[in-house]
PDBML (XML) file of the C-alpha atoms, coordinates in Angstrom:
<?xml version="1.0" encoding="UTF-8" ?>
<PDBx:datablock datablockName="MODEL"
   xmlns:PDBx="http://pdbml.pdb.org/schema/pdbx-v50.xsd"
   xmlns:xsi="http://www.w3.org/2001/XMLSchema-instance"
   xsi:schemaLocation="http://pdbml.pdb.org/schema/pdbx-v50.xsd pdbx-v50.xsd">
   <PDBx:atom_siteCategory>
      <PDBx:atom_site id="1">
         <PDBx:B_iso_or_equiv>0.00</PDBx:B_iso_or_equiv>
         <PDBx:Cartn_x>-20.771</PDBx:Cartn_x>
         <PDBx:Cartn_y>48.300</PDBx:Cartn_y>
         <PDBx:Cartn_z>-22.178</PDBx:Cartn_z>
         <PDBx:auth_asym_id>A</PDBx:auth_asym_id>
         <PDBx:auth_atom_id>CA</PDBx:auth_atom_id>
         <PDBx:auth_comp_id>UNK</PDBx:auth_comp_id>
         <PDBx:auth_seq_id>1</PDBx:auth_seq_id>
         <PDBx:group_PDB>ATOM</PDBx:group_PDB>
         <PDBx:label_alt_id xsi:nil="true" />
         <PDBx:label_asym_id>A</PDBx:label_asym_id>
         <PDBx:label_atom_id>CA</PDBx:label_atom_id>
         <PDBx:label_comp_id>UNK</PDBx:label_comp_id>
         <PDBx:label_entity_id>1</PDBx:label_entity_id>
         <PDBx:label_seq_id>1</PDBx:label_seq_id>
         <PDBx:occupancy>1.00</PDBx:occupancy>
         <PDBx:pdbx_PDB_model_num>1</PDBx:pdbx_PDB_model_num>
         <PDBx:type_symbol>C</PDBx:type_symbol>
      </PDBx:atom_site>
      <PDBx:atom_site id="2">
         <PDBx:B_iso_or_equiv>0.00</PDBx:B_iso_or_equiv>
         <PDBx:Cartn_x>-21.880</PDBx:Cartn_x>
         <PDBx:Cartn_y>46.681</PDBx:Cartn_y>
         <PDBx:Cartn_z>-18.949</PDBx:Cartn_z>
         <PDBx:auth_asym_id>A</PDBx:auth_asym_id>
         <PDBx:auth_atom_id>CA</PDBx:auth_atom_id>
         <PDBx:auth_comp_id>UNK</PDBx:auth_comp_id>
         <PDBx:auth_seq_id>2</PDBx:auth_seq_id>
         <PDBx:group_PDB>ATOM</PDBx:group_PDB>
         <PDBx:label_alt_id xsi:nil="true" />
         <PDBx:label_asym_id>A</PDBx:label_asym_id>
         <PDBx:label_atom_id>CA</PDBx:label_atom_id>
         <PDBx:label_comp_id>UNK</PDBx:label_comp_id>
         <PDBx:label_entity_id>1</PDBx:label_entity_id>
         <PDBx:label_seq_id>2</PDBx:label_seq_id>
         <PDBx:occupancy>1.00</PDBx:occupancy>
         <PDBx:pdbx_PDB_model_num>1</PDBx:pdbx_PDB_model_num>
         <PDBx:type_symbol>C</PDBx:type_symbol>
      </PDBx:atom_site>
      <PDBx:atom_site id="3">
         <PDBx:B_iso_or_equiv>0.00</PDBx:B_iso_or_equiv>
         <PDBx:Cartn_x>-25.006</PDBx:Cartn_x>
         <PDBx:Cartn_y>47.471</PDBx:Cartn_y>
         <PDBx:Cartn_z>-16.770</PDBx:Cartn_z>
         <PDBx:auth_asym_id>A</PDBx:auth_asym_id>
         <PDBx:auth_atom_id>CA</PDBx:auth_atom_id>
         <PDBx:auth_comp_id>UNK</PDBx:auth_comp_id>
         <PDBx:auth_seq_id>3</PDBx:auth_seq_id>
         <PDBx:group_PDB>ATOM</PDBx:group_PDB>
         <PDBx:label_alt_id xsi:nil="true" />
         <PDBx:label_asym_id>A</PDBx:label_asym_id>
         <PDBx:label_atom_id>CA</PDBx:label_atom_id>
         <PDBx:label_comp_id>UNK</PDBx:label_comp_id>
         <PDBx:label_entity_id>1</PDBx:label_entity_id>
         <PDBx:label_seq_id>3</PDBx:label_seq_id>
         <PDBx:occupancy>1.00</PDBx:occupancy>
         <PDBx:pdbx_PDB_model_num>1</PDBx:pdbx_PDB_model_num>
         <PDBx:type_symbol>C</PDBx:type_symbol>
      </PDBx:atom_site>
      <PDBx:atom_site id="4">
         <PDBx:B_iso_or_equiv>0.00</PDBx:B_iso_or_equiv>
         <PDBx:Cartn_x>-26.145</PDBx:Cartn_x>
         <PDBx:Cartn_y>46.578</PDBx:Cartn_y>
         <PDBx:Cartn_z>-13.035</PDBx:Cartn_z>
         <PDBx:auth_asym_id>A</PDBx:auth_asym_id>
         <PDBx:auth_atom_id>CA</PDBx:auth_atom_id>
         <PDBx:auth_comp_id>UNK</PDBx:auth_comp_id>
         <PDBx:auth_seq_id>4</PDBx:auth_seq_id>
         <PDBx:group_PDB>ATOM</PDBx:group_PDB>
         <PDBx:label_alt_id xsi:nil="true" />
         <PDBx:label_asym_id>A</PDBx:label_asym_id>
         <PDBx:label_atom_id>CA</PDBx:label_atom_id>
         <PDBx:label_comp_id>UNK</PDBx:label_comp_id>
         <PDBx:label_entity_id>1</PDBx:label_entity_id>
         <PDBx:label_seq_id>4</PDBx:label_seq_id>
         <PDBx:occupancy>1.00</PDBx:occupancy>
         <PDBx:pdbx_PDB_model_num>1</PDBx:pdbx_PDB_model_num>
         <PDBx:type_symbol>C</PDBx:type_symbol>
      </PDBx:atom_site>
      <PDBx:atom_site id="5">
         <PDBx:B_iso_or_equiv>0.00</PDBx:B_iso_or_equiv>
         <PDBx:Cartn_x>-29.525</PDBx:Cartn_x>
         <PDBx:Cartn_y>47.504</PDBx:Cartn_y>
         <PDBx:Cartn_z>-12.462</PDBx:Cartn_z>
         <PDBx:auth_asym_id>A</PDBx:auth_asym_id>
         <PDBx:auth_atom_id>CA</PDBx:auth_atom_id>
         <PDBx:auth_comp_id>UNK</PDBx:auth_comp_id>
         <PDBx:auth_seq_id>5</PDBx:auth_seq_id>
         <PDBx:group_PDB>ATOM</PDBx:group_PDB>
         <PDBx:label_alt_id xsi:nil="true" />
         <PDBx:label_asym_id>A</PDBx:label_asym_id>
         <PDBx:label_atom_id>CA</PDBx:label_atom_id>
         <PDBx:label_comp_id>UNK</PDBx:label_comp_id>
         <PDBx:label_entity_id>1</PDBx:label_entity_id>
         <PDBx:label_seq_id>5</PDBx:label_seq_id>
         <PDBx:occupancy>1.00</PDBx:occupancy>
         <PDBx:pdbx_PDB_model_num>1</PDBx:pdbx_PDB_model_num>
         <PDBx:type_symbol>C</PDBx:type_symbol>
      </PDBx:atom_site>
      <PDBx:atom_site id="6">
         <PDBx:B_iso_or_equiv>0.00</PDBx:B_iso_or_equiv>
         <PDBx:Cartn_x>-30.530</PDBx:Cartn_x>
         <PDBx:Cartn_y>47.532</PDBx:Cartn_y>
         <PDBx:Cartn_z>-8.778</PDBx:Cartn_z>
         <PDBx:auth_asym_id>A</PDBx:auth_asym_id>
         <PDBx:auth_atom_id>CA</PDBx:auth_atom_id>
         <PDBx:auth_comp_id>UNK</PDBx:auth_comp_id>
         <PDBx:auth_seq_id>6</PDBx:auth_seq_id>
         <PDBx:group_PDB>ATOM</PDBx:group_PDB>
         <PDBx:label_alt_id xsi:nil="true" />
         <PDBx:label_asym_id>A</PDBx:label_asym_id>
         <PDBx:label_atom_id>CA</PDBx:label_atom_id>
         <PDBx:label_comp_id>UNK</PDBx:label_comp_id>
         <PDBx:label_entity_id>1</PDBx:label_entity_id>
         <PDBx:label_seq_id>6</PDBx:label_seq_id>
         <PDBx:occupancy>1.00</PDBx:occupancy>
         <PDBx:pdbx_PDB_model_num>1</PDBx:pdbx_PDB_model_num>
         <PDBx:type_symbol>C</PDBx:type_symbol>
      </PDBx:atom_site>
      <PDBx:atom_site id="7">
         <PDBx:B_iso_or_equiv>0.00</PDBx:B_iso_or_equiv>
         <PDBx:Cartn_x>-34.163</PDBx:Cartn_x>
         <PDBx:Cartn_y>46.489</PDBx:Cartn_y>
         <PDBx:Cartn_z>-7.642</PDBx:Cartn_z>
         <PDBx:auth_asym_id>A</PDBx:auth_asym_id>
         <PDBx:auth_atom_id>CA</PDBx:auth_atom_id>
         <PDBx:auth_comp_id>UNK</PDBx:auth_comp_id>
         <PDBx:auth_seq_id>7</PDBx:auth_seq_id>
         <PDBx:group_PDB>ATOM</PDBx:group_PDB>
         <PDBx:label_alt_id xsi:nil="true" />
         <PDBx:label_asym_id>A</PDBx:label_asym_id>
         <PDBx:label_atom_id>CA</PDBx:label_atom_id>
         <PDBx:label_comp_id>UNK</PDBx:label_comp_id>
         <PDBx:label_entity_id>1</PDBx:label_entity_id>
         <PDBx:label_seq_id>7</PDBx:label_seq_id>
         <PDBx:occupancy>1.00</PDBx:occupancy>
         <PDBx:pdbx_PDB_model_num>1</PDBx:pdbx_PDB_model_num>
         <PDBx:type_symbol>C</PDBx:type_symbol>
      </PDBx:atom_site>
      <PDBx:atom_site id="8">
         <PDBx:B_iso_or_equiv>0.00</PDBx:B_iso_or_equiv>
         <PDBx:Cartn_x>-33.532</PDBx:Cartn_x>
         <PDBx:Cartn_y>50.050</PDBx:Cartn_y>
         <PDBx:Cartn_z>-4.519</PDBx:Cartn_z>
         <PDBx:auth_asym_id>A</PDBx:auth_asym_id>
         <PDBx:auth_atom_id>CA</PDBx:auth_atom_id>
         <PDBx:auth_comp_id>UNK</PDBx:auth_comp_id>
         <PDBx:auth_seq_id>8</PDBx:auth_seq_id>
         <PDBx:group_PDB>ATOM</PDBx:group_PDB>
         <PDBx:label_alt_id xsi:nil="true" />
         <PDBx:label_asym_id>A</PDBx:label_asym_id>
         <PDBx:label_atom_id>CA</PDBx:label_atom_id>
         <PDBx:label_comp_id>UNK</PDBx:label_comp_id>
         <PDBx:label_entity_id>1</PDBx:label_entity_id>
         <PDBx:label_seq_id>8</PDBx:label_seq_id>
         <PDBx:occupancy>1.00</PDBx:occupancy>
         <PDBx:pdbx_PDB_model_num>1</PDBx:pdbx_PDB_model_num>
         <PDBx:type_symbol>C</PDBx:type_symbol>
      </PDBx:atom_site>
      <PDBx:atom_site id="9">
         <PDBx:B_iso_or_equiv>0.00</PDBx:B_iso_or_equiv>
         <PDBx:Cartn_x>-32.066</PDBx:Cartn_x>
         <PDBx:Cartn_y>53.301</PDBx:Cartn_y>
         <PDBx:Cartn_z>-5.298</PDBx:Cartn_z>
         <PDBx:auth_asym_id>A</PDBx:auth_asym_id>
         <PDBx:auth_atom_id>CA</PDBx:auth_atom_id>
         <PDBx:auth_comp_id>UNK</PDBx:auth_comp_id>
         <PDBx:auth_seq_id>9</PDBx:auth_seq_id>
         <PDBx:group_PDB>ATOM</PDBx:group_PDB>
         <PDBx:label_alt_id xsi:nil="true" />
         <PDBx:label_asym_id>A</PDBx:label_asym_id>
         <PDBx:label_atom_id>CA</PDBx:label_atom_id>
         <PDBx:label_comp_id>UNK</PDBx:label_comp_id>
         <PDBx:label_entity_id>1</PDBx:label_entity_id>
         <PDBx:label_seq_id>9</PDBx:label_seq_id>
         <PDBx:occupancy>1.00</PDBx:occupancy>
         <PDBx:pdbx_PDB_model_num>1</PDBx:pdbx_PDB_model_num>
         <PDBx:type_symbol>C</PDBx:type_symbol>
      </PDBx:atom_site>
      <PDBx:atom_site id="10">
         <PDBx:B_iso_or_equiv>0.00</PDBx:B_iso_or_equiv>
         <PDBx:Cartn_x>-28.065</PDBx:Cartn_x>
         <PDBx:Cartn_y>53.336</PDBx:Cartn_y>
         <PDBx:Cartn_z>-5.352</PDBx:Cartn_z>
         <PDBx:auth_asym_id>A</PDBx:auth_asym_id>
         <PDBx:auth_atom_id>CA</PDBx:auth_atom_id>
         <PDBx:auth_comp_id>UNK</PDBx:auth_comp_id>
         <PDBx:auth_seq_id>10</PDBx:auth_seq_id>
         <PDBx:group_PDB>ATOM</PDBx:group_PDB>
         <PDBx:label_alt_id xsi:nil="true" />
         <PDBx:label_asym_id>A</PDBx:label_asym_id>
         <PDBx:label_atom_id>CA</PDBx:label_atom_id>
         <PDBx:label_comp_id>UNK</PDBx:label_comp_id>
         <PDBx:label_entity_id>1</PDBx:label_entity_id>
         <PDBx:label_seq_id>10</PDBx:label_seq_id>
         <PDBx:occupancy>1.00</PDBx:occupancy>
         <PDBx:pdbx_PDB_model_num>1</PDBx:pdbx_PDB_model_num>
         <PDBx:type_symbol>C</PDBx:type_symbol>
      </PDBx:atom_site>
      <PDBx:atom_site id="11">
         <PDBx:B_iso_or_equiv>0.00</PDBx:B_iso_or_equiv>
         <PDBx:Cartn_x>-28.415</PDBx:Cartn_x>
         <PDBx:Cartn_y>57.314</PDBx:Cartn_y>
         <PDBx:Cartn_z>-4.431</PDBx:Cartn_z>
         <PDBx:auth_asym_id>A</PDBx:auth_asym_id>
         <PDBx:auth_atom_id>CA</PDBx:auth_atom_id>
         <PDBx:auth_comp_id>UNK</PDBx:auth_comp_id>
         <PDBx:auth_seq_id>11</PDBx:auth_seq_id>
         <PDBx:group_PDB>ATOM</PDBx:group_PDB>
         <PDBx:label_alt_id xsi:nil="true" />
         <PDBx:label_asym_id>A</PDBx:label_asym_id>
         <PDBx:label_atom_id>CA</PDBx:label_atom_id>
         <PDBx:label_comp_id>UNK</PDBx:label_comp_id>
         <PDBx:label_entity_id>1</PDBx:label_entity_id>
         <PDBx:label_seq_id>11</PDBx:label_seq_id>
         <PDBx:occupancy>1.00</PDBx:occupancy>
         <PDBx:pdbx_PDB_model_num>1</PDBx:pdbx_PDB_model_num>
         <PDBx:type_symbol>C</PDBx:type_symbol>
      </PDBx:atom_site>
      <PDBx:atom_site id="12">
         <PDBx:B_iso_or_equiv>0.00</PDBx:B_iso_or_equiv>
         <PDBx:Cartn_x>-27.618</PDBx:Cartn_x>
         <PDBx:Cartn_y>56.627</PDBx:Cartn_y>
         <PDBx:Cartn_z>-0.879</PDBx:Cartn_z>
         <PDBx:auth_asym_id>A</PDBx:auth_asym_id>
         <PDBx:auth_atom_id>CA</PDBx:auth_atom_id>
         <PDBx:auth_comp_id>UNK</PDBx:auth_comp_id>
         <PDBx:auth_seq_id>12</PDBx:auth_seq_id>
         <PDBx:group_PDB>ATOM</PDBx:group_PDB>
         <PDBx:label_alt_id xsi:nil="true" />
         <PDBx:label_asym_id>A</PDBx:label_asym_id>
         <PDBx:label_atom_id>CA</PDBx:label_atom_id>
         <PDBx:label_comp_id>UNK</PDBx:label_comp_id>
         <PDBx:label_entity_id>1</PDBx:label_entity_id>
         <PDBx:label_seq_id>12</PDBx:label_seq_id>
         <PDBx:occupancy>1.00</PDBx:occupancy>
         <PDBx:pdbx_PDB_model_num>1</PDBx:pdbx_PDB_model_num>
         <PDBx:type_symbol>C</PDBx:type_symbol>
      </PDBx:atom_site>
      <PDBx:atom_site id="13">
         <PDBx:B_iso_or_equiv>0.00</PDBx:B_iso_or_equiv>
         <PDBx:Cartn_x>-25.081</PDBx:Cartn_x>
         <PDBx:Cartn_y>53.626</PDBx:Cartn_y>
         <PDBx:Cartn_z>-1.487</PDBx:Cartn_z>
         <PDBx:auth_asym_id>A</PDBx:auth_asym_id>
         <PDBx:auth_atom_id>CA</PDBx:auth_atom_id>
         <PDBx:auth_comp_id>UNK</PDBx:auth_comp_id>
         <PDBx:auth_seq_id>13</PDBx:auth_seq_id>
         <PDBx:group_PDB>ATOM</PDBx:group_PDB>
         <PDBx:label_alt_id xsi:nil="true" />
         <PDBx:label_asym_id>A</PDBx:label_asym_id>
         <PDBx:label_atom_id>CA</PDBx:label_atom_id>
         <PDBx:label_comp_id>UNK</PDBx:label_comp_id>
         <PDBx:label_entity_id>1</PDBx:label_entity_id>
         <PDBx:label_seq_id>13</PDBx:label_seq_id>
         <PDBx:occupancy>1.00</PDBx:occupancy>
         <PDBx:pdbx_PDB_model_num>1</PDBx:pdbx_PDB_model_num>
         <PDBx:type_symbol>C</PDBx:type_symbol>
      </PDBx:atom_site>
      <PDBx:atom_site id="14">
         <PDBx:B_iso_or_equiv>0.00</PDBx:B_iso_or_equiv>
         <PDBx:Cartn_x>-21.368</PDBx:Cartn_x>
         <PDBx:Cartn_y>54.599</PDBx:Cartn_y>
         <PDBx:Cartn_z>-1.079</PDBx:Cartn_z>
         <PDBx:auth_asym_id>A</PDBx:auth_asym_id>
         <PDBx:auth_atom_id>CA</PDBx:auth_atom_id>
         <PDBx:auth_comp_id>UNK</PDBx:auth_comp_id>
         <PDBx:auth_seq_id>14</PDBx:auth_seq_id>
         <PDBx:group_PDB>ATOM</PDBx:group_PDB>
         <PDBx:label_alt_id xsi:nil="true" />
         <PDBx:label_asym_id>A</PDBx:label_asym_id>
         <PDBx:label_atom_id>CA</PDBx:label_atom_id>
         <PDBx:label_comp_id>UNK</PDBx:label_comp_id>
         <PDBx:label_entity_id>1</PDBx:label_entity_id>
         <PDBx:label_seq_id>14</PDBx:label_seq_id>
         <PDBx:occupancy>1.00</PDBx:occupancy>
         <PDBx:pdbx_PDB_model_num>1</PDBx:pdbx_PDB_model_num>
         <PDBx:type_symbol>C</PDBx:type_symbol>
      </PDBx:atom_site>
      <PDBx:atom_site id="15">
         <PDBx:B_iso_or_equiv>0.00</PDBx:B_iso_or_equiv>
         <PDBx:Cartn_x>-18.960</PDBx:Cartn_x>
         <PDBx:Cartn_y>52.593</PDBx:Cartn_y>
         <PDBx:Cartn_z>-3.299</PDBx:Cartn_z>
         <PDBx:auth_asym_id>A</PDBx:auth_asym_id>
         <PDBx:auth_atom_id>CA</PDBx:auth_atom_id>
         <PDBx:auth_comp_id>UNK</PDBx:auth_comp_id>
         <PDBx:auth_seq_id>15</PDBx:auth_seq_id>
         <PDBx:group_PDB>ATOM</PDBx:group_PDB>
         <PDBx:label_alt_id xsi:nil="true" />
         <PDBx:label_asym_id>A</PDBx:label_asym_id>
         <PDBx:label_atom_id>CA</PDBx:label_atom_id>
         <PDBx:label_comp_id>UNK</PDBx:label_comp_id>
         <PDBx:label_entity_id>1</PDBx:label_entity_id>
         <PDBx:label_seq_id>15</PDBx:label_seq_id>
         <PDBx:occupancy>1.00</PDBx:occupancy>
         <PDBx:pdbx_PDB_model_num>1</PDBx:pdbx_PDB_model_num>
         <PDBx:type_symbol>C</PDBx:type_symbol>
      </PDBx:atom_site>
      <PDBx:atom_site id="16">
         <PDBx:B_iso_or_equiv>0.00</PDBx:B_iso_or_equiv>
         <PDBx:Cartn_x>-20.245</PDBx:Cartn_x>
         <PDBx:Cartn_y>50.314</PDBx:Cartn_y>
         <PDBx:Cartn_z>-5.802</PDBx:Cartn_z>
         <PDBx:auth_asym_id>A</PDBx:auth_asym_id>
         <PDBx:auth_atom_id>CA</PDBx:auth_atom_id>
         <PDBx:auth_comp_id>UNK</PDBx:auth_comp_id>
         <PDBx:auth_seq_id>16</PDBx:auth_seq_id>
         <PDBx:group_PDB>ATOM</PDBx:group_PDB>
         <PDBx:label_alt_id xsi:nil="true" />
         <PDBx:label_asym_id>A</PDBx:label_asym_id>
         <PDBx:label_atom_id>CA</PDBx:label_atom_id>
         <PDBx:label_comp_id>UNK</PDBx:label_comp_id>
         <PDBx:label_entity_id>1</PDBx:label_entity_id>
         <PDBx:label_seq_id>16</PDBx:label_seq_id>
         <PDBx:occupancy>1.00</PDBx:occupancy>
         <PDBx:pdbx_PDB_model_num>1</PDBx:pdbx_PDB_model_num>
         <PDBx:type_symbol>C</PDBx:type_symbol>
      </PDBx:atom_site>
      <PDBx:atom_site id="17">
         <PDBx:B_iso_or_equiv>0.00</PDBx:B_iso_or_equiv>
         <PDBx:Cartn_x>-18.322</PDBx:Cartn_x>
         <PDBx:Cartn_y>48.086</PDBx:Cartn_y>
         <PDBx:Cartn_z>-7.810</PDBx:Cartn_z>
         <PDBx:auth_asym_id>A</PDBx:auth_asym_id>
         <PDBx:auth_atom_id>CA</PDBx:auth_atom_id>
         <PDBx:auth_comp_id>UNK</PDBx:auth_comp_id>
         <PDBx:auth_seq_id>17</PDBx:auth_seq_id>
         <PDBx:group_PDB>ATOM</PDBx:group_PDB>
         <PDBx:label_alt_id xsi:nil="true" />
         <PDBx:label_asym_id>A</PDBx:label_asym_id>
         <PDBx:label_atom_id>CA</PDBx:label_atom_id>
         <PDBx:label_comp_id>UNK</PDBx:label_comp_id>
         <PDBx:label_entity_id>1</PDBx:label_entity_id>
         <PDBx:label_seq_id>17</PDBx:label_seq_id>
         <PDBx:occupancy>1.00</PDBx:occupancy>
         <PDBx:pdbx_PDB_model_num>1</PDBx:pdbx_PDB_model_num>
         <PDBx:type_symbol>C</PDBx:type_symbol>
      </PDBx:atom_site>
      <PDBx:atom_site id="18">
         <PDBx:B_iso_or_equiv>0.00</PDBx:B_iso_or_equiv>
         <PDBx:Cartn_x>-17.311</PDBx:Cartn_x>
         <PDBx:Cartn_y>45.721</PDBx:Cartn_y>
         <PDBx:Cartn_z>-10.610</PDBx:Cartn_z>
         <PDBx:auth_asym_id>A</PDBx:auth_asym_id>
         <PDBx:auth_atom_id>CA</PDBx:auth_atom_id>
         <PDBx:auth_comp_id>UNK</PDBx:auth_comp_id>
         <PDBx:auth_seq_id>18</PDBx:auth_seq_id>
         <PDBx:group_PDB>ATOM</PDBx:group_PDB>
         <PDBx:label_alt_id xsi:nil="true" />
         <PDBx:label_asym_id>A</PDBx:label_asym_id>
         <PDBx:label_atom_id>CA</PDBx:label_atom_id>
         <PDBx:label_comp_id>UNK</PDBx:label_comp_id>
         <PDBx:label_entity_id>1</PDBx:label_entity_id>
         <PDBx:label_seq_id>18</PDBx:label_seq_id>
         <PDBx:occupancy>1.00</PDBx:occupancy>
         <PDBx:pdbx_PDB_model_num>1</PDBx:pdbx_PDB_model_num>
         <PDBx:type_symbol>C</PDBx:type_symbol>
      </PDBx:atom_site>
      <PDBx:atom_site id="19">
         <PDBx:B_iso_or_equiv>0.00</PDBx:B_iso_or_equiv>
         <PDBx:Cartn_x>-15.784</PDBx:Cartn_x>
         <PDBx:Cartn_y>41.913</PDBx:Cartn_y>
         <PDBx:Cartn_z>-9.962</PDBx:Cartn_z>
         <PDBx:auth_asym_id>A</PDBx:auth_asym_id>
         <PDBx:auth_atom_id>CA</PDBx:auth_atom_id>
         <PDBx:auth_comp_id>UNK</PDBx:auth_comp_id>
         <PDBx:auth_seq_id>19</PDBx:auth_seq_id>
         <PDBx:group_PDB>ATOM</PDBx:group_PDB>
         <PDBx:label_alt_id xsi:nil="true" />
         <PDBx:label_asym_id>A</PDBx:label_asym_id>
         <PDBx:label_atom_id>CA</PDBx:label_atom_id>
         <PDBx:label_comp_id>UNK</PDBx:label_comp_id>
         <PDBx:label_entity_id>1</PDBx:label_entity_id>
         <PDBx:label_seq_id>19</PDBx:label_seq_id>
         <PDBx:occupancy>1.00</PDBx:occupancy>
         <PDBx:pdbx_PDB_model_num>1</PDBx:pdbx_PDB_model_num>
         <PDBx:type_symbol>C</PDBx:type_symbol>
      </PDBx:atom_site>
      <PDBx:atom_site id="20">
         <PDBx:B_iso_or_equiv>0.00</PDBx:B_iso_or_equiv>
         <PDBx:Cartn_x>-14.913</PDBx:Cartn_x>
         <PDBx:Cartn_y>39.442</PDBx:Cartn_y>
         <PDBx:Cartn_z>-12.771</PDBx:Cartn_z>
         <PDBx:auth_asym_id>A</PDBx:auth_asym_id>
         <PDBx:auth_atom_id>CA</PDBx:auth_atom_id>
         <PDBx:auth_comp_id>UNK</PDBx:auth_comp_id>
         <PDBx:auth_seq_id>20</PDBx:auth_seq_id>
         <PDBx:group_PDB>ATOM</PDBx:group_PDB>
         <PDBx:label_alt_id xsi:nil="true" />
         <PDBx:label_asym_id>A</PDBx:label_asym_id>
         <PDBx:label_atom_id>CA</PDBx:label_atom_id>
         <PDBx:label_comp_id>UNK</PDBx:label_comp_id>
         <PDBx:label_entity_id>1</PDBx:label_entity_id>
         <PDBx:label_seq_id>20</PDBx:label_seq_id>
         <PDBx:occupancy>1.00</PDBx:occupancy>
         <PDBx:pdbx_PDB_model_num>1</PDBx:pdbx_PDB_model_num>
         <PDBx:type_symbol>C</PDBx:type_symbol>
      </PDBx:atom_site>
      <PDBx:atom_site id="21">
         <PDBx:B_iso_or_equiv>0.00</PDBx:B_iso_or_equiv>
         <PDBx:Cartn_x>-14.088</PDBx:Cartn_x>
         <PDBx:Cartn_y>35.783</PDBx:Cartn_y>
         <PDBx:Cartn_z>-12.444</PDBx:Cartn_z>
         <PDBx:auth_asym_id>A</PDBx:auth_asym_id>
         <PDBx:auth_atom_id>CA</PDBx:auth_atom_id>
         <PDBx:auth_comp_id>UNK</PDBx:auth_comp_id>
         <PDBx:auth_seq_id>21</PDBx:auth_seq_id>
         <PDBx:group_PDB>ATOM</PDBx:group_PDB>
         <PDBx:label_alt_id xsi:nil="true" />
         <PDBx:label_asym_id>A</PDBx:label_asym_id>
         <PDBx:label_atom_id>CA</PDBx:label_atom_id>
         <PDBx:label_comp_id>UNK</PDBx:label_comp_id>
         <PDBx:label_entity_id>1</PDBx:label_entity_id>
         <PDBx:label_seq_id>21</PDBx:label_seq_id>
         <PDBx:occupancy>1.00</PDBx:occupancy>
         <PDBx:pdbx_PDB_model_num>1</PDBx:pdbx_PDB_model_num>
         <PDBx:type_symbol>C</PDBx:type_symbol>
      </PDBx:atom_site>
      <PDBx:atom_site id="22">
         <PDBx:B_iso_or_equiv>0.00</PDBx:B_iso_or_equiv>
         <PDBx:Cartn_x>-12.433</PDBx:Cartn_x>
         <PDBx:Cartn_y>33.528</PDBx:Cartn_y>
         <PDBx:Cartn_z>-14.895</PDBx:Cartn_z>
         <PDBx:auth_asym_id>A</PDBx:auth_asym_id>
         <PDBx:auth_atom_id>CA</PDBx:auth_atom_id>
         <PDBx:auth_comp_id>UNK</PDBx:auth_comp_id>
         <PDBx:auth_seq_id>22</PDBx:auth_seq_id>
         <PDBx:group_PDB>ATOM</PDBx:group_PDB>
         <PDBx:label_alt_id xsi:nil="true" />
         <PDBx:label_asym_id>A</PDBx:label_asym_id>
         <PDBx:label_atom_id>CA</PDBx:label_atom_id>
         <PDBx:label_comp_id>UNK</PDBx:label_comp_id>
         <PDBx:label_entity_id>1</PDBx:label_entity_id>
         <PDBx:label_seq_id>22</PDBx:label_seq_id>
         <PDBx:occupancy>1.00</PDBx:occupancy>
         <PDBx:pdbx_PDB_model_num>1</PDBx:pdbx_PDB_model_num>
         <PDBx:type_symbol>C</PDBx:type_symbol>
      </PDBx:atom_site>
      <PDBx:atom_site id="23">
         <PDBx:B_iso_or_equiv>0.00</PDBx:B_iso_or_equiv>
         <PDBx:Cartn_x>-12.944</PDBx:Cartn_x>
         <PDBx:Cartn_y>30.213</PDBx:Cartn_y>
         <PDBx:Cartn_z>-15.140</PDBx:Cartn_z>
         <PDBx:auth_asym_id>A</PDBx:auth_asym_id>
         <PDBx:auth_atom_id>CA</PDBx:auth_atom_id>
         <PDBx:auth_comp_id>UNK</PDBx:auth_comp_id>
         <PDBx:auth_seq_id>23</PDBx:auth_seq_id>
         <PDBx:group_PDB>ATOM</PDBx:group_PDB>
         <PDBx:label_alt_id xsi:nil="true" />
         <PDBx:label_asym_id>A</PDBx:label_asym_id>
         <PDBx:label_atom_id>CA</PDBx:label_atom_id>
         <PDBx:label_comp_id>UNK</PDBx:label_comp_id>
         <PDBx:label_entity_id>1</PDBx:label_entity_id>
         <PDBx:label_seq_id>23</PDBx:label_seq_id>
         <PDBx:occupancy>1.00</PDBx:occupancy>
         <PDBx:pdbx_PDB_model_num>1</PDBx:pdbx_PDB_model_num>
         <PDBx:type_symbol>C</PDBx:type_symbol>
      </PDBx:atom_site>
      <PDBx:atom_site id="24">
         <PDBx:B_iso_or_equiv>0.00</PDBx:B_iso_or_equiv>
         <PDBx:Cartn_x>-10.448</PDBx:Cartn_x>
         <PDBx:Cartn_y>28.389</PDBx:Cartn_y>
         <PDBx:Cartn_z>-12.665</PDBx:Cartn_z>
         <PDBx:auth_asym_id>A</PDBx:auth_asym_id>
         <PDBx:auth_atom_id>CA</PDBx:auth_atom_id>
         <PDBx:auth_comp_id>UNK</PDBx:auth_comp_id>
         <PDBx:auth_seq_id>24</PDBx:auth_seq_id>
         <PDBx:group_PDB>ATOM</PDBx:group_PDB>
         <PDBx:label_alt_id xsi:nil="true" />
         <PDBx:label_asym_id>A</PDBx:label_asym_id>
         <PDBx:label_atom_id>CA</PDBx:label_atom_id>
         <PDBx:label_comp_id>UNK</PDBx:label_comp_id>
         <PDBx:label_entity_id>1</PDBx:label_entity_id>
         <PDBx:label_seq_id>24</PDBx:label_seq_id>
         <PDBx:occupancy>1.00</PDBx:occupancy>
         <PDBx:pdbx_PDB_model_num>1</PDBx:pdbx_PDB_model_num>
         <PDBx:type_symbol>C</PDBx:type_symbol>
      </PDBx:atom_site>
   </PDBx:atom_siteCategory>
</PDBx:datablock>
């Protein structure tokens, strides 16, 4: 299980999201 804090509220922030990059 992966977390993303943010240092401001999210509340009011549309669409988050998860990236991933491999190596190459």
């Amino acid at each position: 299980r992966l977390s993303c804090a943010a240092s401001v509220s999210i509340f009011s922030i549309g669409t988050m999201a998860w990236y991933r990059q491999a190596p190459g």
